[in-house]
PDB file of N, CA and C in Angstrom:
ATOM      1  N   UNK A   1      20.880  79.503  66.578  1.00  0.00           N
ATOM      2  CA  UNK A   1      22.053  78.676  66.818  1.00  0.00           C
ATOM      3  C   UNK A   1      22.599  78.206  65.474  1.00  0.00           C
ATOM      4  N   UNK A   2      24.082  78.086  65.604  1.00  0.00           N
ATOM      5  CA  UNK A   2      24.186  77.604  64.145  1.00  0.00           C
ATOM      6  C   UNK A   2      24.124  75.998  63.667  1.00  0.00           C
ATOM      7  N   UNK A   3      24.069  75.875  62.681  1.00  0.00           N
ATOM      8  CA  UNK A   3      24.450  74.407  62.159  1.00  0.00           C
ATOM      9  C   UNK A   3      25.555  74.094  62.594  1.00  0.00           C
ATOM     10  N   UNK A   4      25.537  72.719  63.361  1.00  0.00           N
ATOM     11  CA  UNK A   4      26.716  72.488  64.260  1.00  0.00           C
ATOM     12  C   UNK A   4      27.494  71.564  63.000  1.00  0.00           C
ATOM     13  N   UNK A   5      28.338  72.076  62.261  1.00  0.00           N
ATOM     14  CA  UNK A   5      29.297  71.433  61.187  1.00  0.00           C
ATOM     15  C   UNK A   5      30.389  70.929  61.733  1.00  0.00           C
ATOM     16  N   UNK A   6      31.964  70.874  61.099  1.00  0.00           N
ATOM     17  CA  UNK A   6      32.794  70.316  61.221  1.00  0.00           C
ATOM     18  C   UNK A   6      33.621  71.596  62.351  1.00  0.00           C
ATOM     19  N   UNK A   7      33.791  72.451  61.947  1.00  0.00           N
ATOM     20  CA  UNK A   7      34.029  74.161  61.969  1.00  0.00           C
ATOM     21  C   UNK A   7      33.415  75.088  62.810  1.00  0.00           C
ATOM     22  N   UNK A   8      33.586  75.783  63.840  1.00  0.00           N
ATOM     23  CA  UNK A   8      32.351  76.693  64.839  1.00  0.00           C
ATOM     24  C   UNK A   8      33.367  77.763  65.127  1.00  0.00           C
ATOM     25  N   UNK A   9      32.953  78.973  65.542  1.00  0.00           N
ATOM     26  CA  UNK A   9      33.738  79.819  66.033  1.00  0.00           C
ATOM     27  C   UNK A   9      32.069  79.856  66.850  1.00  0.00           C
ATOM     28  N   UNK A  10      33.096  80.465  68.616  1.00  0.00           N
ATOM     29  CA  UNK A  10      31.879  80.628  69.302  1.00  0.00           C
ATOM     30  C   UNK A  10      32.608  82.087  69.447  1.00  0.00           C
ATOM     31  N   UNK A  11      32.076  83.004  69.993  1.00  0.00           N
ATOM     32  CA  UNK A  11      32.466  83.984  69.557  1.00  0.00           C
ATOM     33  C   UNK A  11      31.084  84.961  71.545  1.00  0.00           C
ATOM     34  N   UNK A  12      32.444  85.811  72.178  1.00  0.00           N
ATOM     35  CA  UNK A  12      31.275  86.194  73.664  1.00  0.00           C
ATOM     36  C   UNK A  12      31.173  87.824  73.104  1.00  0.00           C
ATOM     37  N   UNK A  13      30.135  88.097  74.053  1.00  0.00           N
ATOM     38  CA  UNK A  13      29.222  89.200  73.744  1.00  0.00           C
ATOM     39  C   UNK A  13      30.356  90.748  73.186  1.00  0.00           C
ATOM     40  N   UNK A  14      31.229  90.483  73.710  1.00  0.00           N
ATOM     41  CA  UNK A  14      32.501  91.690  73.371  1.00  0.00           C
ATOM     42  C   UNK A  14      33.311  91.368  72.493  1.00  0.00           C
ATOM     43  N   UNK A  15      33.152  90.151  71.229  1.00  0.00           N
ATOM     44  CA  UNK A  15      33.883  89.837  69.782  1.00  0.00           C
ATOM     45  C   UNK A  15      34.850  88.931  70.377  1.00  0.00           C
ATOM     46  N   UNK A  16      35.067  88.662  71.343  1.00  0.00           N
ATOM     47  CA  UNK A  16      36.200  87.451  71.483  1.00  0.00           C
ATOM     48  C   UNK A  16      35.992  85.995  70.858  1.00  0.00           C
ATOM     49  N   UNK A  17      36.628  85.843  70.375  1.00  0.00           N
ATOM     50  CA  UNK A  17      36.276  84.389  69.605  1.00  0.00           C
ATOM     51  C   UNK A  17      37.400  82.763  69.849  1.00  0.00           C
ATOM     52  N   UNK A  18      36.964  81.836  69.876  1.00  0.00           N
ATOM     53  CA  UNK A  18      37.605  80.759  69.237  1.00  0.00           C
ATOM     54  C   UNK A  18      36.867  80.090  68.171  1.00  0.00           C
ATOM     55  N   UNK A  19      38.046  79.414  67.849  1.00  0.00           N
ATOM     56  CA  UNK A  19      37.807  78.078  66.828  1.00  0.00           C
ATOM     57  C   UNK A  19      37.683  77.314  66.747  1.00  0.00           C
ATOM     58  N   UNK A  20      36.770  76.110  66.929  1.00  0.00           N
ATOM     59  CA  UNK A  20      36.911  74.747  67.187  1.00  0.00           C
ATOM     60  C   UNK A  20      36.408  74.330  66.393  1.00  0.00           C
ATOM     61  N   UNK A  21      36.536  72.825  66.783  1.00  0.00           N
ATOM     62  CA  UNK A  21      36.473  71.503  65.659  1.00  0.00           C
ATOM     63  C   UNK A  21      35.291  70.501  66.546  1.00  0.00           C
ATOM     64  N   UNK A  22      34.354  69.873  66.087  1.00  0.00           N
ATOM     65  CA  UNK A  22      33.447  69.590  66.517  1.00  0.00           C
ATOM     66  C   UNK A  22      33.689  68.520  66.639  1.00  0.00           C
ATOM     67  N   UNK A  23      33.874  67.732  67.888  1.00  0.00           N
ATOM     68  CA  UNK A  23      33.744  66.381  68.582  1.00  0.00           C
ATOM     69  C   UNK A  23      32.633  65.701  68.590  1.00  0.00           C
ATOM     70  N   UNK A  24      32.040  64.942  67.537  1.00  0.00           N
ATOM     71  CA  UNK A  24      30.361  64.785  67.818  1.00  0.00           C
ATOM     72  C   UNK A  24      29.927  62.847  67.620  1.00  0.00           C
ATOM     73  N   UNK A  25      30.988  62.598  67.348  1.00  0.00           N
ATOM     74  CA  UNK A  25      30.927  60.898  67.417  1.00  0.00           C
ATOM     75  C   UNK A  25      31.266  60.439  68.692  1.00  0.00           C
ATOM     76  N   UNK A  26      31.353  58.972  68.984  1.00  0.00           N
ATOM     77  CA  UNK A  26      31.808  58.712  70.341  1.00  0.00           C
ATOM     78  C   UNK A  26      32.917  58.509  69.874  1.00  0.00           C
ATOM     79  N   UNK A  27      33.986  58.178  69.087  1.00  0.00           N
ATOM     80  CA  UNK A  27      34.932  58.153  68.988  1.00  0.00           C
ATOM     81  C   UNK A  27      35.460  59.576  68.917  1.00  0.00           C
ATOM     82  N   UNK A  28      35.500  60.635  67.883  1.00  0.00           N
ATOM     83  CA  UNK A  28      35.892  61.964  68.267  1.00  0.00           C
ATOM     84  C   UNK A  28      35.729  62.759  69.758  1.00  0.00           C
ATOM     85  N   UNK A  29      34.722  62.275  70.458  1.00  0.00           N
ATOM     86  CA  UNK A  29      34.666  62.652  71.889  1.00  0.00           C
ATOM     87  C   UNK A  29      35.743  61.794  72.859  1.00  0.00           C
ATOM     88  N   UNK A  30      35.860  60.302  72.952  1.00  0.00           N
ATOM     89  CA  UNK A  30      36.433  59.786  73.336  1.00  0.00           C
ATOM     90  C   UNK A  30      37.963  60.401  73.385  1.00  0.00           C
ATOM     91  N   UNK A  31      38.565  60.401  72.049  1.00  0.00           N
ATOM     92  CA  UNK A  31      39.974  60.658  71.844  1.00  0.00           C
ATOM     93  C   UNK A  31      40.511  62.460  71.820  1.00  0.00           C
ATOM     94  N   UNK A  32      39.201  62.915  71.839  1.00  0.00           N
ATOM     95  CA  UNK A  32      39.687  65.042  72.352  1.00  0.00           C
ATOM     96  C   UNK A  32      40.959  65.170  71.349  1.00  0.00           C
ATOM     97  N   UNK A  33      41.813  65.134  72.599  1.00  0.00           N
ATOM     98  CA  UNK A  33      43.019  65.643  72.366  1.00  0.00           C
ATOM     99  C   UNK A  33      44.194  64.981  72.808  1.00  0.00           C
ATOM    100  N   UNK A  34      43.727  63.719  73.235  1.00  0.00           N
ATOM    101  CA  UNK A  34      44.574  62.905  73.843  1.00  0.00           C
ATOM    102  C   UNK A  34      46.012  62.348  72.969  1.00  0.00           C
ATOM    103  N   UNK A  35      47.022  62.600  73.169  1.00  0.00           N
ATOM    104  CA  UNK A  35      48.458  61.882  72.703  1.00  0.00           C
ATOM    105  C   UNK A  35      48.501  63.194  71.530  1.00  0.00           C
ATOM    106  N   UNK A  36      47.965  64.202  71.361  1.00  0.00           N
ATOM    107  CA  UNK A  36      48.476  64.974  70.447  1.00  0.00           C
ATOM    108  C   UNK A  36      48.745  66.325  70.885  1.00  0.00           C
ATOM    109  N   UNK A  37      49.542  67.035  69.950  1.00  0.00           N
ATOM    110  CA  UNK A  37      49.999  68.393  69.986  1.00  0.00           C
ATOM    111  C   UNK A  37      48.803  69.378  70.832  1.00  0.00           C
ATOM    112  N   UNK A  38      49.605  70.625  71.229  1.00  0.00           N
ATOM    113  CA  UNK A  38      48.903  71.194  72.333  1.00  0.00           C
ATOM    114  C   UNK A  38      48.225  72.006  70.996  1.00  0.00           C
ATOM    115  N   UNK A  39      46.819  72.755  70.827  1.00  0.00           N
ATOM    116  CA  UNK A  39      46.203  73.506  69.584  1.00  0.00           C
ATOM    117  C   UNK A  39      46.814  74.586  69.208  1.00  0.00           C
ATOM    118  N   UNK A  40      46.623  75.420  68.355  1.00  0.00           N
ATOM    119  CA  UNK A  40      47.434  76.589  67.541  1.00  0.00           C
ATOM    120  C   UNK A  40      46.406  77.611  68.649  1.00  0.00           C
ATOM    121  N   UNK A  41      46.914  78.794  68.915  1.00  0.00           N
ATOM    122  CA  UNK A  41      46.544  79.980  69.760  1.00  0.00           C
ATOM    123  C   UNK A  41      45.019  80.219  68.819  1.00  0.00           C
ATOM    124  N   UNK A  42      44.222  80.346  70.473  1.00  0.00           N
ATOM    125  CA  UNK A  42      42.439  80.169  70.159  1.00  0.00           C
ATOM    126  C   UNK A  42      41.758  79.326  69.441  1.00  0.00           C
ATOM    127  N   UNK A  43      42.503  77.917  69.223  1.00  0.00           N
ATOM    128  CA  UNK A  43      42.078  77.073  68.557  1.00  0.00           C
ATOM    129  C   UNK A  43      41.399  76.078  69.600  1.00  0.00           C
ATOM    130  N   UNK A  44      40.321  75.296  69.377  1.00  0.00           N
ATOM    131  CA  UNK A  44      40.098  74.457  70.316  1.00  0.00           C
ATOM    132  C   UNK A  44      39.507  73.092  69.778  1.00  0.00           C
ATOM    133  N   UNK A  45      38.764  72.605  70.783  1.00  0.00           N
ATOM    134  CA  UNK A  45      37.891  71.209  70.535  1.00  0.00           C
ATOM    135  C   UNK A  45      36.145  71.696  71.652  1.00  0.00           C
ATOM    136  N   UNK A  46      35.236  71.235  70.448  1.00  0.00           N
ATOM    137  CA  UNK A  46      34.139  71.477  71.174  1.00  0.00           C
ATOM    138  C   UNK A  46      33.391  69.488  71.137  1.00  0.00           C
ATOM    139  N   UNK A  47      33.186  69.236  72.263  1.00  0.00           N
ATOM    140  CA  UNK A  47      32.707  68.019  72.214  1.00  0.00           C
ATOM    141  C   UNK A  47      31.288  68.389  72.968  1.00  0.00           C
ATOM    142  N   UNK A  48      30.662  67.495  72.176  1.00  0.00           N
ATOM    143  CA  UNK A  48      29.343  67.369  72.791  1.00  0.00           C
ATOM    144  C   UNK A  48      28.574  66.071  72.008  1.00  0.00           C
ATOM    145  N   UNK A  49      27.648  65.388  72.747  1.00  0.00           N
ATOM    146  CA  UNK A  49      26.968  66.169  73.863  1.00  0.00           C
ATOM    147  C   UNK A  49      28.185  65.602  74.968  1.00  0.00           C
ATOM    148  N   UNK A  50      28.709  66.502  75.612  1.00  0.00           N
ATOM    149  CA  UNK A  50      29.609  66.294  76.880  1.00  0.00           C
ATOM    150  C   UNK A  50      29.178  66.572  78.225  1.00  0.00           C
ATOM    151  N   UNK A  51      29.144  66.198  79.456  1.00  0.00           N
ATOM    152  CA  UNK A  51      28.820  67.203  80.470  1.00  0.00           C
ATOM    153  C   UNK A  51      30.317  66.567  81.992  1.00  0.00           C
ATOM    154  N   UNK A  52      31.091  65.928  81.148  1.00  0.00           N
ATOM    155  CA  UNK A  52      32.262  65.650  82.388  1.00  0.00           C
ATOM    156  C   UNK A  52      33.616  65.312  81.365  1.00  0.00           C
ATOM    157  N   UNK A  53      34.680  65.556  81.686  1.00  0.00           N
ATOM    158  CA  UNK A  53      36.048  65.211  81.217  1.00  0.00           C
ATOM    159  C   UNK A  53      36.843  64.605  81.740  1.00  0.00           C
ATOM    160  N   UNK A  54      38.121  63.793  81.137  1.00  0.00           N
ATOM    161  CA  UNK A  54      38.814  63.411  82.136  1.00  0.00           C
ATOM    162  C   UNK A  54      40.191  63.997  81.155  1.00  0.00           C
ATOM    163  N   UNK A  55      41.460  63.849  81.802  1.00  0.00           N
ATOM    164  CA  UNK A  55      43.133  64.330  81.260  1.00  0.00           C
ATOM    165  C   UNK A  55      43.303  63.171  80.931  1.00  0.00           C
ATOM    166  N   UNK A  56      43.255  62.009  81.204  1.00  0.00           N
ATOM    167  CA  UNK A  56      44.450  60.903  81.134  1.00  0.00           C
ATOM    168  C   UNK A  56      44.965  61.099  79.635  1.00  0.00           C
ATOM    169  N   UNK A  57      45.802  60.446  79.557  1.00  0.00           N
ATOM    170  CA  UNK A  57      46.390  60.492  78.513  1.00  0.00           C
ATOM    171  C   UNK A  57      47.058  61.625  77.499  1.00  0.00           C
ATOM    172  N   UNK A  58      46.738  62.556  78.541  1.00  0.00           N
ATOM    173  CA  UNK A  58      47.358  64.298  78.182  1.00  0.00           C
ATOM    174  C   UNK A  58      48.235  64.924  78.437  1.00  0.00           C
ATOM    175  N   UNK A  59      49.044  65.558  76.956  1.00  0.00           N
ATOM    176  CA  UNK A  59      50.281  66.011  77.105  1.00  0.00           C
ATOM    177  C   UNK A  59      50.438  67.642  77.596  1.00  0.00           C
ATOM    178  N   UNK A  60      49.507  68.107  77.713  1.00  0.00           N
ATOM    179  CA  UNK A  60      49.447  69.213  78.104  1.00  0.00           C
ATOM    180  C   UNK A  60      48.096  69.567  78.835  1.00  0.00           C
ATOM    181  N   UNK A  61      48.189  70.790  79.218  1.00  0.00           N
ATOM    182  CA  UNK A  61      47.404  71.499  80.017  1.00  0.00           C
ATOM    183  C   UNK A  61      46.140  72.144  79.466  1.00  0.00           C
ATOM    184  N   UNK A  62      44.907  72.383  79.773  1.00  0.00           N
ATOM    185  CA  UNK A  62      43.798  73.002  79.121  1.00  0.00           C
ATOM    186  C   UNK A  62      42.923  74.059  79.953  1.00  0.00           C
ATOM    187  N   UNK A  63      42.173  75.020  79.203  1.00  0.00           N
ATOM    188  CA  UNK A  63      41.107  75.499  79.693  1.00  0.00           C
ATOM    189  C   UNK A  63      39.677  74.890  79.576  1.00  0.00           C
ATOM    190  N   UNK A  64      39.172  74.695  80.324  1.00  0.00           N
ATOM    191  CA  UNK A  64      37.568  74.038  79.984  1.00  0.00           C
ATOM    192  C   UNK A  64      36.283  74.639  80.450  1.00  0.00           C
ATOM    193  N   UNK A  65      35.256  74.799  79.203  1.00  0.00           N
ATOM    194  CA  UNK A  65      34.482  75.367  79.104  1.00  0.00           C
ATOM    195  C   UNK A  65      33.404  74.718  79.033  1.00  0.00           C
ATOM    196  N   UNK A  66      32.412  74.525  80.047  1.00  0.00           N
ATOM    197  CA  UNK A  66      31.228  73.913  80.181  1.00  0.00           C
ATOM    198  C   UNK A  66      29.581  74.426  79.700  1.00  0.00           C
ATOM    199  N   UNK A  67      29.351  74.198  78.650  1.00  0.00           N
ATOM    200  CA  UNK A  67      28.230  74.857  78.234  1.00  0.00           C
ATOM    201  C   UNK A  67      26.935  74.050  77.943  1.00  0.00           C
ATOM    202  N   UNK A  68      25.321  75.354  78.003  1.00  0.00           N
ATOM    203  CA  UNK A  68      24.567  74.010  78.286  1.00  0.00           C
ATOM    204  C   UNK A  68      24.358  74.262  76.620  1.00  0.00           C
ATOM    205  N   UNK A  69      22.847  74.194  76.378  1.00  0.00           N
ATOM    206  CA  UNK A  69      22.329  73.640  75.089  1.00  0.00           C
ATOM    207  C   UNK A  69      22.593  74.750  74.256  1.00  0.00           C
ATOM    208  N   UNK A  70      22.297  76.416  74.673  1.00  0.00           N
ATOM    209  CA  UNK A  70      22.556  77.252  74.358  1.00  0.00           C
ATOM    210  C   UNK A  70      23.753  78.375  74.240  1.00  0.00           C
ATOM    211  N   UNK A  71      24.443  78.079  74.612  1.00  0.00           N
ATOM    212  CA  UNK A  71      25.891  78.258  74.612  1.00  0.00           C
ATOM    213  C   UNK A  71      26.029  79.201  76.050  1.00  0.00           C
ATOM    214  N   UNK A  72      25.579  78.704  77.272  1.00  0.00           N
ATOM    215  CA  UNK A  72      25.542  79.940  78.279  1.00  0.00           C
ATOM    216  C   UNK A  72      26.982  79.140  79.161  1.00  0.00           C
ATOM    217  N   UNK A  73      27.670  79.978  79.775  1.00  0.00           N
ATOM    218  CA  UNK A  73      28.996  79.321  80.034  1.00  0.00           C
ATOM    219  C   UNK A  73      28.452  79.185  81.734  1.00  0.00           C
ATOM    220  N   UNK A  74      28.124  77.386  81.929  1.00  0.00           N
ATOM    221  CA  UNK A  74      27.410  76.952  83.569  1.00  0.00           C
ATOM    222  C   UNK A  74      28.776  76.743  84.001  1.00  0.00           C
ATOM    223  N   UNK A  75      29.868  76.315  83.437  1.00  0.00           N
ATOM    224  CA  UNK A  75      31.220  76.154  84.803  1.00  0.00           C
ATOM    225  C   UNK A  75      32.685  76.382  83.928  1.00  0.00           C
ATOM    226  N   UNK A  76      33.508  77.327  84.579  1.00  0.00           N
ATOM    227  CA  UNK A  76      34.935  77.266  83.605  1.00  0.00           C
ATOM    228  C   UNK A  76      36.024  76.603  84.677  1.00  0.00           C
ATOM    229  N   UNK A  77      36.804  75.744  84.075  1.00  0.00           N
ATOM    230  CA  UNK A  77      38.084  75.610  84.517  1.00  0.00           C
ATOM    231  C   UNK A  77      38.977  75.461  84.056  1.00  0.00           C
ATOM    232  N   UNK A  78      40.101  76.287  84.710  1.00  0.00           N
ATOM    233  CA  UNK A  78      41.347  77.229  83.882  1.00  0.00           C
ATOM    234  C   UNK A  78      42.817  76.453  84.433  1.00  0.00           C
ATOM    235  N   UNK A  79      43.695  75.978  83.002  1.00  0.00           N
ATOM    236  CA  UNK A  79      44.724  75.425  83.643  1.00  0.00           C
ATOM    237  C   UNK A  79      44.716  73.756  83.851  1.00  0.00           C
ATOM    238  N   UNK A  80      43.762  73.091  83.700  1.00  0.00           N
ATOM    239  CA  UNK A  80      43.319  71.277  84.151  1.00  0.00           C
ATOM    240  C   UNK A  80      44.510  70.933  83.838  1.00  0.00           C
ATOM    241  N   UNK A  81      45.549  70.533  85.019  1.00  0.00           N
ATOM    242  CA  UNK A  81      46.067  69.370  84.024  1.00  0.00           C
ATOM    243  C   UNK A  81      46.266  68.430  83.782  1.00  0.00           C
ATOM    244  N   UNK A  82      47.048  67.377  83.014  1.00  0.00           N
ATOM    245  CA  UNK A  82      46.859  66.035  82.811  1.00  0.00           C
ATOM    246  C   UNK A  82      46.504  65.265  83.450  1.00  0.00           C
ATOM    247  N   UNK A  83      46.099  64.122  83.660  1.00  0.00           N
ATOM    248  CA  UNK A  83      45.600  62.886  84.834  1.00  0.00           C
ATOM    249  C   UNK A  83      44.360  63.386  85.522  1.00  0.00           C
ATOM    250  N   UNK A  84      43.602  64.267  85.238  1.00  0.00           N
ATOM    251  CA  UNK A  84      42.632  64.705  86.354  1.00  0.00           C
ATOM    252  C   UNK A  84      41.338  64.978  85.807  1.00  0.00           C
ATOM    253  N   UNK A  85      40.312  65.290  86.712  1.00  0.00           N
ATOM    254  CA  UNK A  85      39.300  64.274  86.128  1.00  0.00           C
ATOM    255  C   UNK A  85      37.725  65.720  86.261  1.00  0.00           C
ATOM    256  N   UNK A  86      37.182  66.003  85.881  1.00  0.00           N
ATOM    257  CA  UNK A  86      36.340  66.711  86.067  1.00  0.00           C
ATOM    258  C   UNK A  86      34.750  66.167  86.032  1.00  0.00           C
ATOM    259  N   UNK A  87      34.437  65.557  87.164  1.00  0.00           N
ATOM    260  CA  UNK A  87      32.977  65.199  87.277  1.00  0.00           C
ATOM    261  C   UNK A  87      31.824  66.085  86.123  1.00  0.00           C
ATOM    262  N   UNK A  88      30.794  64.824  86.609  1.00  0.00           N
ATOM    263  CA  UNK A  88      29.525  65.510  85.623  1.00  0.00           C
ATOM    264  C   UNK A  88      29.067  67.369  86.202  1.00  0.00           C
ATOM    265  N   UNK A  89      28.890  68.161  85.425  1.00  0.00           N
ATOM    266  CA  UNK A  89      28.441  69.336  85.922  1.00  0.00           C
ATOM    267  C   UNK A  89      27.003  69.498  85.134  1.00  0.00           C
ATOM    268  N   UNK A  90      26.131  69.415  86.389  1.00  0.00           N
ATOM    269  CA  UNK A  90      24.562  69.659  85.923  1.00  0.00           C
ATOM    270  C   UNK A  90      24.562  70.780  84.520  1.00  0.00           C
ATOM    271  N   UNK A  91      23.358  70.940  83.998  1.00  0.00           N
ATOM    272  CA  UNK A  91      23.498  71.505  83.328  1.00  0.00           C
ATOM    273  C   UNK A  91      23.821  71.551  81.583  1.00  0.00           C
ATOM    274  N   UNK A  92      25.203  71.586  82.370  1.00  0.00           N
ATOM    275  CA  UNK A  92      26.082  70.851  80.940  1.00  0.00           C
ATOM    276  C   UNK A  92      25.625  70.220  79.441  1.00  0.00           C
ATOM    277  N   UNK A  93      26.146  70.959  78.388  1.00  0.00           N
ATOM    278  CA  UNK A  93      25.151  69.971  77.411  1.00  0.00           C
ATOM    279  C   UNK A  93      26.987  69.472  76.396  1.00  0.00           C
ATOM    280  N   UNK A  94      27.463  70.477  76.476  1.00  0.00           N
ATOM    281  CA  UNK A  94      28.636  70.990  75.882  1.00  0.00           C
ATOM    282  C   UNK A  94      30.155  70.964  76.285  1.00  0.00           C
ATOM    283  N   UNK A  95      31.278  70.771  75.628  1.00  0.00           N
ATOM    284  CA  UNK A  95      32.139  71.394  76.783  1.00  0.00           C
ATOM    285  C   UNK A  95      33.549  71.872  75.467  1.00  0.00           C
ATOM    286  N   UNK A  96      34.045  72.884  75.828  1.00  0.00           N
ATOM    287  CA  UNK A  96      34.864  73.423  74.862  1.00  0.00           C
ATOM    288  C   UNK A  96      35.805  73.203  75.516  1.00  0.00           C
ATOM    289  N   UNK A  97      37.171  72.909  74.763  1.00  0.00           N
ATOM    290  CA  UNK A  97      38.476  72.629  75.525  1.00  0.00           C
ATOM    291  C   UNK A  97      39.601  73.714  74.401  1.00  0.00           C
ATOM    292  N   UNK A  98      40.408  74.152  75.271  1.00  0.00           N
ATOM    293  CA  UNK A  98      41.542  75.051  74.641  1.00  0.00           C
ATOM    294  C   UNK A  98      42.621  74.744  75.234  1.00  0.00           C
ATOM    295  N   UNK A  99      44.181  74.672  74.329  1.00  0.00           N
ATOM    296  CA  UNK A  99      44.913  75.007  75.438  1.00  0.00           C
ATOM    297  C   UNK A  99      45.408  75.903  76.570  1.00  0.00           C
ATOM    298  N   UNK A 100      45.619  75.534  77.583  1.00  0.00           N
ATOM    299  CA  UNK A 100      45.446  76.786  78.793  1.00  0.00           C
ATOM    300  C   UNK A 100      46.199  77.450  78.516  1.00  0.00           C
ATOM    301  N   UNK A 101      45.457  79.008  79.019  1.00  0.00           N
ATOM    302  CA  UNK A 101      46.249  80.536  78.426  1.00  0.00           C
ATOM    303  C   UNK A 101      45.901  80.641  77.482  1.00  0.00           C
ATOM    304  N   UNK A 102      45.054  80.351  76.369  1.00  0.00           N
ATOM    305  CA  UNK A 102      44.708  80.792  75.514  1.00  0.00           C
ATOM    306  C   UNK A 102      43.238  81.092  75.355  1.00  0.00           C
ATOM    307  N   UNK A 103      42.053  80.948  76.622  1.00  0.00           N
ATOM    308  CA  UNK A 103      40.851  81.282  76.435  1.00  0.00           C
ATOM    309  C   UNK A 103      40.685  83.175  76.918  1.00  0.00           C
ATOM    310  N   UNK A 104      39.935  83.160  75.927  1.00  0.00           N
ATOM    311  CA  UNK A 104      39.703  84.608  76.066  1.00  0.00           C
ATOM    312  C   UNK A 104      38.905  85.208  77.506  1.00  0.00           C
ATOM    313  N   UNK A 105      39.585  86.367  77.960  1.00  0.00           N
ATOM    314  CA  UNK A 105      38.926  86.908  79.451  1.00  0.00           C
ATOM    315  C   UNK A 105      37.438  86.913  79.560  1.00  0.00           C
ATOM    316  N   UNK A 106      37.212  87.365  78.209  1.00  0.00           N
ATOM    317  CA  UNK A 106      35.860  87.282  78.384  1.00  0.00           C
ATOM    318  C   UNK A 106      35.179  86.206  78.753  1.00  0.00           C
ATOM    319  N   UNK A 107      35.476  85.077  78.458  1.00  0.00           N
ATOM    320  CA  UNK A 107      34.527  83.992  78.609  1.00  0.00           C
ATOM    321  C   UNK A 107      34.840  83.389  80.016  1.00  0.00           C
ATOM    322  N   UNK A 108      33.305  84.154  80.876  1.00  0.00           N
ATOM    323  CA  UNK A 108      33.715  83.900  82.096  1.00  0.00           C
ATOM    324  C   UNK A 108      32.313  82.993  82.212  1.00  0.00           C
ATOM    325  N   UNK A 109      31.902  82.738  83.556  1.00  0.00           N
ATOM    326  CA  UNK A 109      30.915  81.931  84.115  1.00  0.00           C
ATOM    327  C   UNK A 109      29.431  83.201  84.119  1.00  0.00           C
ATOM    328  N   UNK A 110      28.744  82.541  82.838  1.00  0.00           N
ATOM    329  CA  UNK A 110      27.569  83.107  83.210  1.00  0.00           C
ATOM    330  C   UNK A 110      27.398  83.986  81.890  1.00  0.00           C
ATOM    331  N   UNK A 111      28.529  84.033  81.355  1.00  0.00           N
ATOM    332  CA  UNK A 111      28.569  84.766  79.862  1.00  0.00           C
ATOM    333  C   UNK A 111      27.732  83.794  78.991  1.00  0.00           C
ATOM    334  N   UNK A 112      27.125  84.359  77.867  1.00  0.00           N
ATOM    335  CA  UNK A 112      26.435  83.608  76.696  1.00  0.00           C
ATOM    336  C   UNK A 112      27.454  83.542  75.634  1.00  0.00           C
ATOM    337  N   UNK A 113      27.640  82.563  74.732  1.00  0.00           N
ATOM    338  CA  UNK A 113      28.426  82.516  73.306  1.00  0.00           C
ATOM    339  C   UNK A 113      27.802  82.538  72.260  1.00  0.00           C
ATOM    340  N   UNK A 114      27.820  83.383  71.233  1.00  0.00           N
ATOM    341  CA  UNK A 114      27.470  82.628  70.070  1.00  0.00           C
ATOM    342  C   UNK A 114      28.098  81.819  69.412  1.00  0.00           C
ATOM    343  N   UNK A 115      27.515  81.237  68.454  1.00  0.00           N
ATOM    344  CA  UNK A 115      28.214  79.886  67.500  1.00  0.00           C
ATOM    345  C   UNK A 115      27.450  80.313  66.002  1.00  0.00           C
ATOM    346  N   UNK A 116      28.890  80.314  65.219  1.00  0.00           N
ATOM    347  CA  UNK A 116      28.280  80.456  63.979  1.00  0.00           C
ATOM    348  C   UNK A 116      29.294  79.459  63.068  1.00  0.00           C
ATOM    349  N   UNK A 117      29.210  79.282  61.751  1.00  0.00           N
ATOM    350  CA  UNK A 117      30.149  78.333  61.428  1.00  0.00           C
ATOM    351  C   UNK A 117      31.326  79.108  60.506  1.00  0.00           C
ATOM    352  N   UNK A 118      32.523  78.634  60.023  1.00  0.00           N
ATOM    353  CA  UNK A 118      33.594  78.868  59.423  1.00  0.00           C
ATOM    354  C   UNK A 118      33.257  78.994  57.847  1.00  0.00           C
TER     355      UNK A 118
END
């Protein structure tokens, strides 16, 4: 696994990749993405330790990616949008957020990711 830095590309078994930025304080988890710009194409936010989300305060729409300790993808949901709330999902250690339409096909439910850093 890699050194979880500032920087991660997780990257699924067929080279598809994103980019994220590591959410790892309670304040960087708290505030995601809230009141700001929707991310640049395959760019994301990885917060952890996460295992539930909520929209409020969101100007746009997302894909969300629920992962446990090891990067195995336990729940995806495609499209969330603002105001709405996604309970705890067992499991869960992780959760990657993109803007929606921009997560790669590959990363479906049950796929593994790697993580390496930038």
């Amino acid at each position: 696994m890699a050194d979880l830095q500032n920087d991660l590309i997780l990257t699924s078994e067929n080279g598809e990749s994103v980019k994220c930025r590591l959410a790892g304080t309670f304040l960087t988890r708290f505030i995601g993405f809230m009141g700001q710009k929707p991310p640049q194409n395959r760019n994301g936010l990885l917060i952890r330790p996460c295992n539930s989300i909520h929209m409020f305060f969101m100007r746009f729409a997302i894909d969300v990616v629920f992962l446990d300790k090891e990067f195995n993808i336990v729940k995806l949901v495609r499209n969330l949008m603002p105001g709405k709330i996604v309970g705890a999902v067992s499991d869960a250690h992780q959760v990657l957020e993109v803007r929606a339409g921009d997560l790669p096909d590959s990363f479906s439910e049950g796929a593994r990711l790697t993580a390496s850093s930038t």
